[in-house]
C-alpha atoms as a PDB file:
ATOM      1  CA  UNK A   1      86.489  85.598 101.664  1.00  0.00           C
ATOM      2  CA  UNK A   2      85.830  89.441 103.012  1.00  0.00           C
ATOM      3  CA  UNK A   3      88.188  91.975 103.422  1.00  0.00           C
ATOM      4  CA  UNK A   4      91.535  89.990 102.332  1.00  0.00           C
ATOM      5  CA  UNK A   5      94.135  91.785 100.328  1.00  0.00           C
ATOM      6  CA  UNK A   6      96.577  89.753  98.399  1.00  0.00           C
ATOM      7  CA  UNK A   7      99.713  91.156  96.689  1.00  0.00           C
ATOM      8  CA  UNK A   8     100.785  89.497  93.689  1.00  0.00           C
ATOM      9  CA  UNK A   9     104.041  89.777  91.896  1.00  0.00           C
ATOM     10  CA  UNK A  10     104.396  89.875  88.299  1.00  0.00           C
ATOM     11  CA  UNK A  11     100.452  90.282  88.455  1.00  0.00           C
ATOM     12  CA  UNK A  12     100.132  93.190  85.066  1.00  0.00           C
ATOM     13  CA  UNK A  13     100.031  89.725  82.447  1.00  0.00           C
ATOM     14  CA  UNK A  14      99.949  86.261  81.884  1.00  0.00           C
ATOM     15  CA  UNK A  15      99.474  83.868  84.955  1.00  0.00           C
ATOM     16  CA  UNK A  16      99.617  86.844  87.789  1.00  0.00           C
ATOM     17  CA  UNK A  17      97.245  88.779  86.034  1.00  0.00           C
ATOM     18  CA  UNK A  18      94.927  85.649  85.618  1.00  0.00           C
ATOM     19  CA  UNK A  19      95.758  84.957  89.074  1.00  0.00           C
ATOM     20  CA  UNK A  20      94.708  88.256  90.305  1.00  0.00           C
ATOM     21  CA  UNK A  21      91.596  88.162  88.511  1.00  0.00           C
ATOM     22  CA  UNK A  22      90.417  84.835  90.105  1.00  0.00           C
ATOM     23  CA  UNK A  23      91.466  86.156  93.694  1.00  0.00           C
ATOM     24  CA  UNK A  24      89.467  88.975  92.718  1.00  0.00           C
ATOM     25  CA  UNK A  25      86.852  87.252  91.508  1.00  0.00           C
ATOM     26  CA  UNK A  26      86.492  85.740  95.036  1.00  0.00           C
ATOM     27  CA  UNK A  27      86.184  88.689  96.581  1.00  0.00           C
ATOM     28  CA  UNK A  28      90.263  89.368  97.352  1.00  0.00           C
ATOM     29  CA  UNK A  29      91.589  92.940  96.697  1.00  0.00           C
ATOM     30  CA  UNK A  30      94.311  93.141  95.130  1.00  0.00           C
ATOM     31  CA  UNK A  31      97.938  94.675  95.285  1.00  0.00           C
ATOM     32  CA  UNK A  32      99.843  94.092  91.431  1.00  0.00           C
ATOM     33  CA  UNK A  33     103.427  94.901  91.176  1.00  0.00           C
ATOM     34  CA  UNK A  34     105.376  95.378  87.506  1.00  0.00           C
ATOM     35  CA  UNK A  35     108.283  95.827  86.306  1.00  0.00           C
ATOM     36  CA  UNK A  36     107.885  98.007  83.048  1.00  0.00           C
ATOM     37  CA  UNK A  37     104.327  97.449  81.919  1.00  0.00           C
ATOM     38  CA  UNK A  38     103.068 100.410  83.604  1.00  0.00           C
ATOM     39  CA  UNK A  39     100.289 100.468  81.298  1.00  0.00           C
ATOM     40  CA  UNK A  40      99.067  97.222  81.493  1.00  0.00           C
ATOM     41  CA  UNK A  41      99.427  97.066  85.286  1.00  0.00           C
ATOM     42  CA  UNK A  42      96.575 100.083  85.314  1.00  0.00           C
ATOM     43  CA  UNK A  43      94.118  97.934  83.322  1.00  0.00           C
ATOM     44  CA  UNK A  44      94.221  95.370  85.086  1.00  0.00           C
ATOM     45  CA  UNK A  45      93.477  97.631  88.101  1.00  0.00           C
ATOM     46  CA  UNK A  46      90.751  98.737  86.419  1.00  0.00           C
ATOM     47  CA  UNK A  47      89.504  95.251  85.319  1.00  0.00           C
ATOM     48  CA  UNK A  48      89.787  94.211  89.142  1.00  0.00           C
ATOM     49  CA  UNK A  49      87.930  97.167  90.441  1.00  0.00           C
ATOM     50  CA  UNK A  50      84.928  96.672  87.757  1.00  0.00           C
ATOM     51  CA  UNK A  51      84.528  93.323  89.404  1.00  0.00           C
ATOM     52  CA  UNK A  52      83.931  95.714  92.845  1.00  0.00           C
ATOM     53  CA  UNK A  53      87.199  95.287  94.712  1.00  0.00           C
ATOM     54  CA  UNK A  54      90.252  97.511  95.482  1.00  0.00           C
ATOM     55  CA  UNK A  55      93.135  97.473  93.532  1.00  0.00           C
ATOM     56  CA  UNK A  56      96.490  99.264  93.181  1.00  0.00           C
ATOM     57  CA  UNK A  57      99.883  98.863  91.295  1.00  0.00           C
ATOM     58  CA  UNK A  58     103.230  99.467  92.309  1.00  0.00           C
ATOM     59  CA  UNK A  59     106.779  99.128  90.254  1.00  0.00           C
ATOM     60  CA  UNK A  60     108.819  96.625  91.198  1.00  0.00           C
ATOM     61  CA  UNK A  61     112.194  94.131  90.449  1.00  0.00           C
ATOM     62  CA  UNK A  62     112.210  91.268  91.891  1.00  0.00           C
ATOM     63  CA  UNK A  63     115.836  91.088  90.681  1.00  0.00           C
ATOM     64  CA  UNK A  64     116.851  93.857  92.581  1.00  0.00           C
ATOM     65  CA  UNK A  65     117.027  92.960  96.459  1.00  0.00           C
ATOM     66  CA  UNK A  66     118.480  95.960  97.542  1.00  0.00           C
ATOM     67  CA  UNK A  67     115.412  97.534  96.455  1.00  0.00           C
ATOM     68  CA  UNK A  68     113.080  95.526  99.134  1.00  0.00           C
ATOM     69  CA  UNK A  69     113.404  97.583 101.858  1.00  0.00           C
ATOM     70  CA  UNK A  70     112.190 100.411  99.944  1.00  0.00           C
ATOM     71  CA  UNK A  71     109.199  98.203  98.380  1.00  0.00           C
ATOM     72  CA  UNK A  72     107.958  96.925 101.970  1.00  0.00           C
ATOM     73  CA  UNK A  73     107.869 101.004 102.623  1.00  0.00           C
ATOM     74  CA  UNK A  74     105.728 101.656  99.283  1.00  0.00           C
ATOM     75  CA  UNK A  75     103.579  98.790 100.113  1.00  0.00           C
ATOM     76  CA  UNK A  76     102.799  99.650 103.512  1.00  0.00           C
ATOM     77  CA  UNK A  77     102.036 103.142 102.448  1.00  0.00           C
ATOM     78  CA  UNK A  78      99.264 101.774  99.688  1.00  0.00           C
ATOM     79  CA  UNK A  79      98.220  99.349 102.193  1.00  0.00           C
ATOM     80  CA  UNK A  80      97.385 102.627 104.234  1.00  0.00           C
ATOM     81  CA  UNK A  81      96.540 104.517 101.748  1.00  0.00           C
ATOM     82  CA  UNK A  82      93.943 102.396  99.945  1.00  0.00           C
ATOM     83  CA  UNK A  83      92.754 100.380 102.982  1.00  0.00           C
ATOM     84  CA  UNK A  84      93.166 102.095 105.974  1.00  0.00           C
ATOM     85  CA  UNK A  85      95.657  98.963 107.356  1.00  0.00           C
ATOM     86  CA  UNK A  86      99.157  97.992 107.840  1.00  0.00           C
ATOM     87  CA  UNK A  87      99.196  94.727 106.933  1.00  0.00           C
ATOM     88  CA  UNK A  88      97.891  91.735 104.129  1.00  0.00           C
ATOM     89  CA  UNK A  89      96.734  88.380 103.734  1.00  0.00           C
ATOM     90  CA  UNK A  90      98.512  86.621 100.611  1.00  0.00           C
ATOM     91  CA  UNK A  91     101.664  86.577  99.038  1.00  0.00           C
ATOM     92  CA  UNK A  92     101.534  85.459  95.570  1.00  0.00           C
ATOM     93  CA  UNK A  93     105.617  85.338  94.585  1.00  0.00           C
ATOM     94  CA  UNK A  94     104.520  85.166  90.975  1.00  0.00           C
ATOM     95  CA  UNK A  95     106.787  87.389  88.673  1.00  0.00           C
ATOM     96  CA  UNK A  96     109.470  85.580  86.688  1.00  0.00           C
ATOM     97  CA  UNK A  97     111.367  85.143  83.318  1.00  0.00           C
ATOM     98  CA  UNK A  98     111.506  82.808  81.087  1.00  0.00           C
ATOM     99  CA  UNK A  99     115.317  81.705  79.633  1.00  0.00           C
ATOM    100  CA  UNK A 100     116.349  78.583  77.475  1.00  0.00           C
ATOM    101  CA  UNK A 101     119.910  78.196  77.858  1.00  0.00           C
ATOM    102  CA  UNK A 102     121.614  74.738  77.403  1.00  0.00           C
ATOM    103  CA  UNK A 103     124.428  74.200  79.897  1.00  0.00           C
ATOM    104  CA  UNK A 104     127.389  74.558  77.958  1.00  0.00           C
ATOM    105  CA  UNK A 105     126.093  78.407  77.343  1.00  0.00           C
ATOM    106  CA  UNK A 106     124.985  79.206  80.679  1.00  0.00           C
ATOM    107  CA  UNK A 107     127.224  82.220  81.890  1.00  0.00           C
ATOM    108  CA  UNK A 108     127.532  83.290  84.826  1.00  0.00           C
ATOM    109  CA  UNK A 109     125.593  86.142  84.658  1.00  0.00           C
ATOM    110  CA  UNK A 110     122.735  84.685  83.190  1.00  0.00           C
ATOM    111  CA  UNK A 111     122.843  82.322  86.350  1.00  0.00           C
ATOM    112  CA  UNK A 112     122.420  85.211  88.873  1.00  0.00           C
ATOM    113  CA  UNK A 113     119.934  87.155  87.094  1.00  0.00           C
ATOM    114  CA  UNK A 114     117.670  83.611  87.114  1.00  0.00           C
ATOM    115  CA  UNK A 115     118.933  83.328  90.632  1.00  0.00           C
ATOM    116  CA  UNK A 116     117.838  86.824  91.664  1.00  0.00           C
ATOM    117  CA  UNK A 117     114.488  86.910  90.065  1.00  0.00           C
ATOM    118  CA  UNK A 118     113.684  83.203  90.879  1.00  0.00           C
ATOM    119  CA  UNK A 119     114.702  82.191  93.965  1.00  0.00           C
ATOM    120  CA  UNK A 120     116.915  84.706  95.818  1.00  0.00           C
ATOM    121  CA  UNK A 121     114.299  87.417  95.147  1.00  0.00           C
ATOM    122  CA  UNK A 122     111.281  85.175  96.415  1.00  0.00           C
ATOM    123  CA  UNK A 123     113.473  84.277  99.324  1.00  0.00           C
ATOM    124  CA  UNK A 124     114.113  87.650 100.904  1.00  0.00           C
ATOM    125  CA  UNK A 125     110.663  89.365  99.255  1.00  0.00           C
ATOM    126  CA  UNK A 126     109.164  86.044 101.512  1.00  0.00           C
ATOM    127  CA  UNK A 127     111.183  87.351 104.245  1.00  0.00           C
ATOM    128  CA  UNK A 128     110.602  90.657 104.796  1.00  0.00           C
ATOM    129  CA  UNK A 129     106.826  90.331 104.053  1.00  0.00           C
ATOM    130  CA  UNK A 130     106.362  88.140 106.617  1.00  0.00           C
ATOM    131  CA  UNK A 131     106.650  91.014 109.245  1.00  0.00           C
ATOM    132  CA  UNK A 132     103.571  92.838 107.401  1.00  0.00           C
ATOM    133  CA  UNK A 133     101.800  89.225 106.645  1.00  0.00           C
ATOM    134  CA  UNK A 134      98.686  88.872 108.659  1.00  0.00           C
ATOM    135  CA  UNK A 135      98.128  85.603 110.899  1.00  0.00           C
ATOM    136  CA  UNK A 136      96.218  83.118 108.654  1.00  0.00           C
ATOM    137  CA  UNK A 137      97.713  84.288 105.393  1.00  0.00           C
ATOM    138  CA  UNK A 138      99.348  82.440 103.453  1.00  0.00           C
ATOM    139  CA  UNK A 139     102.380  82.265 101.063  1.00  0.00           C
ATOM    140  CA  UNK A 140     101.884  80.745  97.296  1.00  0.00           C
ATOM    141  CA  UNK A 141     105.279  80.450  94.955  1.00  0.00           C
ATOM    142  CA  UNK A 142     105.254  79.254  91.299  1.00  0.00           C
ATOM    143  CA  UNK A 143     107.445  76.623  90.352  1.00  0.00           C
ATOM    144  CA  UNK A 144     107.460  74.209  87.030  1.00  0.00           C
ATOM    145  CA  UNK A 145     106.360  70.692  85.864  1.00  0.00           C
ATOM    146  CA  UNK A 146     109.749  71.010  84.739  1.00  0.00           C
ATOM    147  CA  UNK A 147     111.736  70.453  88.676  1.00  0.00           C
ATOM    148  CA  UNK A 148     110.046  66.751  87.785  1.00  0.00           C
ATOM    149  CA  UNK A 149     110.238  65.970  84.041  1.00  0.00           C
ATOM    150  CA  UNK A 150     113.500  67.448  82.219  1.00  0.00           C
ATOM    151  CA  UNK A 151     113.356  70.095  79.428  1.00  0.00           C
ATOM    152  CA  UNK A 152     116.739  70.813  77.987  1.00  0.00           C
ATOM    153  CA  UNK A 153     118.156  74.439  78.353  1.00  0.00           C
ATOM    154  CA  UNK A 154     115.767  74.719  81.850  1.00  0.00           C
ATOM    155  CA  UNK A 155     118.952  73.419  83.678  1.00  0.00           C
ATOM    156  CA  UNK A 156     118.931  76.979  85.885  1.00  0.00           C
ATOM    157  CA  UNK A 157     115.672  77.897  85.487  1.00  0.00           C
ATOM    158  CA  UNK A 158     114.631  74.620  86.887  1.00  0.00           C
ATOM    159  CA  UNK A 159     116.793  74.075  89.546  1.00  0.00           C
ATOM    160  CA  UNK A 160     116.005  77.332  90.986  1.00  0.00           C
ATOM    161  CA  UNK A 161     112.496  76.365  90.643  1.00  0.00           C
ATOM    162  CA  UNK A 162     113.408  73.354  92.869  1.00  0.00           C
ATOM    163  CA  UNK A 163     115.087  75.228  95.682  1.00  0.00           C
ATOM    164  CA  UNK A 164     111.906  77.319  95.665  1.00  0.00           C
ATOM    165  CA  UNK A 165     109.825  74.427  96.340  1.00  0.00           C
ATOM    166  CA  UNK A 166     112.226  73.343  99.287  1.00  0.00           C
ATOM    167  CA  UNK A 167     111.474  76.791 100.789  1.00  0.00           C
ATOM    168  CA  UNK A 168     107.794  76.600 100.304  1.00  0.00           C
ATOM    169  CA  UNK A 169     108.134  73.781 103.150  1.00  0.00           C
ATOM    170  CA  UNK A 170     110.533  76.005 105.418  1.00  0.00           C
ATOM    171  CA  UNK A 171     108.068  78.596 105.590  1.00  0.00           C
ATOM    172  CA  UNK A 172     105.233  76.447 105.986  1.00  0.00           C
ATOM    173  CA  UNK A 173     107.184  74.913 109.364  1.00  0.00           C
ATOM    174  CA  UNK A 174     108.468  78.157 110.733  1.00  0.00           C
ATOM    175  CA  UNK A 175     105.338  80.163 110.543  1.00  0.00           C
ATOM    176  CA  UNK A 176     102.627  77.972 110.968  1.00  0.00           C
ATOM    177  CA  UNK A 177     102.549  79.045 114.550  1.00  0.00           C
ATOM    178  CA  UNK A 178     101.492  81.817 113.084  1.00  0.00           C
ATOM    179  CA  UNK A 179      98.439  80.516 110.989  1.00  0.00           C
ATOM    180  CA  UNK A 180     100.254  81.231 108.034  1.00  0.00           C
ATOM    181  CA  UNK A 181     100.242  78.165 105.194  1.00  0.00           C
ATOM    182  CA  UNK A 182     102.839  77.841 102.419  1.00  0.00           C
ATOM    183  CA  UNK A 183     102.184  76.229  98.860  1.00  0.00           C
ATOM    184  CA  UNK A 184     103.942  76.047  95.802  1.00  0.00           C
ATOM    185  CA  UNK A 185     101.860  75.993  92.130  1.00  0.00           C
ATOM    186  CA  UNK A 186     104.204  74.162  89.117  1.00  0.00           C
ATOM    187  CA  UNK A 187     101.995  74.894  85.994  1.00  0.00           C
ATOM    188  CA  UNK A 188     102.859  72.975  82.921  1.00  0.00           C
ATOM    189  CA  UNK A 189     103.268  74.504  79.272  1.00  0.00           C
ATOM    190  CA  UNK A 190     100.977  77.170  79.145  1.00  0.00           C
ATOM    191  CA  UNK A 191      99.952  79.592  76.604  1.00  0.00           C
ATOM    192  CA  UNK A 192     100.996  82.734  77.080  1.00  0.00           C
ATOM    193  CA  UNK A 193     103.928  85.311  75.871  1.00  0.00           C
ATOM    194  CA  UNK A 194     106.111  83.816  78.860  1.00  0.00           C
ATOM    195  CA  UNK A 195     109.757  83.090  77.605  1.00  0.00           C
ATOM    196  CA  UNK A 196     109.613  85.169  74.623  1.00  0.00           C
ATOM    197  CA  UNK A 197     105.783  83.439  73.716  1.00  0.00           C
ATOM    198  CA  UNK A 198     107.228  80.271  72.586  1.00  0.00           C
ATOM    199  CA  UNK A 199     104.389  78.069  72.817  1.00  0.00           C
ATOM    200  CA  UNK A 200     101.886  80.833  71.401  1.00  0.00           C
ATOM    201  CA  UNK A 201     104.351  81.511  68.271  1.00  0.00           C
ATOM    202  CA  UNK A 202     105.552  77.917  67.640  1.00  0.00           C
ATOM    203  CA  UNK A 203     102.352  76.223  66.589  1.00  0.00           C
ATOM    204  CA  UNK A 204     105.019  73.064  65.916  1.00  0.00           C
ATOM    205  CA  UNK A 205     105.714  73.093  69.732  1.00  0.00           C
ATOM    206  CA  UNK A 206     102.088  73.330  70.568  1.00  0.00           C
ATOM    207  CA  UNK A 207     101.489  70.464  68.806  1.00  0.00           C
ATOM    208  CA  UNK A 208     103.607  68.461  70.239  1.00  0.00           C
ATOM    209  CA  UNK A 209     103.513  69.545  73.769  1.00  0.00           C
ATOM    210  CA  UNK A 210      99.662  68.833  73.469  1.00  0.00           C
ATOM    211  CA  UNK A 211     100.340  65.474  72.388  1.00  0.00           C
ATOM    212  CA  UNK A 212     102.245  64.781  75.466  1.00  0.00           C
ATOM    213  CA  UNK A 213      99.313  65.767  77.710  1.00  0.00           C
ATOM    214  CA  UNK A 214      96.104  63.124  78.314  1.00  0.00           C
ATOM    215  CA  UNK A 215      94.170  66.096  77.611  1.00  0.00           C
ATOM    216  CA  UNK A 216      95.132  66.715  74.671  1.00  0.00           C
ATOM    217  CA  UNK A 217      96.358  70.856  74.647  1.00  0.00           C
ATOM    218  CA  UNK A 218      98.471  72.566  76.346  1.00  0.00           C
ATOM    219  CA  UNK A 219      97.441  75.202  79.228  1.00  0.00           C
ATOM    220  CA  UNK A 220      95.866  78.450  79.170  1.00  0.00           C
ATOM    221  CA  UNK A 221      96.066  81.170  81.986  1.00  0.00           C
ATOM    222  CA  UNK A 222      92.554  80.614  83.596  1.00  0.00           C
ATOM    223  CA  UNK A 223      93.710  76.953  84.375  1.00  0.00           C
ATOM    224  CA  UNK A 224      96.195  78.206  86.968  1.00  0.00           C
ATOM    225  CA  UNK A 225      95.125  81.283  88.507  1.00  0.00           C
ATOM    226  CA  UNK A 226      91.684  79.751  89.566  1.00  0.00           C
ATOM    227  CA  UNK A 227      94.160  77.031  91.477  1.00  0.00           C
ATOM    228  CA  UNK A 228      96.292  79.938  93.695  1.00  0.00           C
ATOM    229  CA  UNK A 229      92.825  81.457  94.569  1.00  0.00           C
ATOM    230  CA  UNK A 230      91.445  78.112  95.729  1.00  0.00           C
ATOM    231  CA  UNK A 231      94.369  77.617  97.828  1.00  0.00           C
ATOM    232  CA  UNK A 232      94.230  81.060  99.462  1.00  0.00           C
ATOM    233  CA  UNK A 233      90.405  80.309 100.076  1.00  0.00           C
ATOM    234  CA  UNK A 234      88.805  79.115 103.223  1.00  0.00           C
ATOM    235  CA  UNK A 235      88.275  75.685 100.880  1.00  0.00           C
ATOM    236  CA  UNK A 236      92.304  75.374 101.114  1.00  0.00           C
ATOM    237  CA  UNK A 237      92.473  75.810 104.535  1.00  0.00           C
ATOM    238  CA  UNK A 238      94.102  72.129 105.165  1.00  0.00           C
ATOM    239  CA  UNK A 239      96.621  72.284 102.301  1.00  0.00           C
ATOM    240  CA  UNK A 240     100.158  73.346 103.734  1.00  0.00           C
ATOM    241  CA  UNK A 241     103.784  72.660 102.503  1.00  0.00           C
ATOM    242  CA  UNK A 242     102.583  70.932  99.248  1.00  0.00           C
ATOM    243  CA  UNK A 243     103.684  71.143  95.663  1.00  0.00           C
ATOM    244  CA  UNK A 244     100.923  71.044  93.390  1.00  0.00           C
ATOM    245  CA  UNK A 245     101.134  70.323  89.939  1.00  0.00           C
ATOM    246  CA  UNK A 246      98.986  71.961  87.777  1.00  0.00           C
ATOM    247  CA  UNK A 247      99.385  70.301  83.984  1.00  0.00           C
ATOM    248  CA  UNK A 248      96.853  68.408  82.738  1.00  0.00           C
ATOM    249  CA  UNK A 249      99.135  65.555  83.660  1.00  0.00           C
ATOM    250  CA  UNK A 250     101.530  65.956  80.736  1.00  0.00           C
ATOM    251  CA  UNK A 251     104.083  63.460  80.859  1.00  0.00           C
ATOM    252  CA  UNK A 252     102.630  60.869  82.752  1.00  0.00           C
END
């Protein structure tokens, strides 16, 4: 891949930092957004151009949707800016939070902050990209092994997860006129300080959610962001509207 750009969400730790890194790694430039880790947003855009590529970071809440409008403006600007064009090739809707919340203390505005980060925020972030999406791009969304097996207290989180992948095949049938393909990635457990770091701090849960795997452990970072850049690769080019699992087959 020459001369793609690929903006990824959520992309200054964890899985959208890994996944940057592999995009980058196949020769992708990269676009990171964060929301507050200002800090670690800039090394990673300095860890993306070491590898040789173009990188840039730019705040942003996913939670926020009346903020979009001004994002598409900032993004278009370091699209500009750092490229010389007005458009990219990959949407990675990657950022997210993590909540455990069984239903009987699920308030309501616990709900709509899930909802707005999760789904309604990937929805119209989806949307209004798709005006500054290049023909041929493609869209990738995160989801959960969790929209097939249950985990209780992932009630919202899940089903959110689940509307996502619904959408993921919406967008696949209205733009594919277009060129554009549209996949969603459900990584299992994996190790990093998602949801407060509860796998990496709870070596009990570790444990066990490595038993339920065939593998034998639970995931690390690398396992999924090599996945997103195969998909937006010219070796993905026949993979559209599919959800695909990424878990070592835990809970088969």
């Amino acid at each position: 891949m020459t001369n793609k750009i690929a903006l990824v969400t959520g992309g200054s730790r964890g899985l959208g930092k890994d996944m940057a890194m592999a995009l980058a790694n196949k020769g992708v430039d990269i676009v990171i957004t964060y929301r507050t880790k200002k800090e670690e947003a800039e090394r990673v855009v300095a860890e993306i151009q070491k590898l040789g590529r173009k990188a840039t970071a730019i705040s942003f809440d996913v939670g926020d949707i009346k903020s979009f409008d001004a994002f598409i403006v900032q993004l278009t600007n370091a699209l500009q800016q750092n490229w010389g064009v007005a458009k990219f090739d990959f949407l990675i809707n990657n950022a997210g939070v993590g909540a455990t919340i069984p239903i009987a203390l699920v308030t309501e505005e616990a709900f709509d902050n899930l909802m707005n980060i999760h789904f309604k925020g990937v929805y119209f972030l989806t949307q209004k990209s798709l005006s500054i999406l290049n023909d041929g791009g493609c869209v990738i969304n995160i989801s959960t092994g969790t929209t097939r097996f249950c985990v209780p207290g992932y009630s919202v989180y899940s089903s959110l997860k689940g509307a996502a992948e619904i959408f993921t095949k919406y967008i696949a049938k209205e733009f594919g006129n277009r060129g554009i393909r549209s996949n969603i990635v459900a990584p299992g457990p994996v190790e990093t300080d998602f949801n407060n770091a509860s796998i990496r701090s709870n070596p009990q849960m570790k444990a066990a959610l490595s038993g339920m795997s065939p593998l034998g452990r639970v995931g690390q970072a690398d396992d999924i962001g090599s996945v997103v850049a195969f998909l937006c690769s010219e070796e993905g080019k026949w993979i559209n509207g599919q959800r695909i699992e990424v878990s070592g087959g835990i809970n088969l």
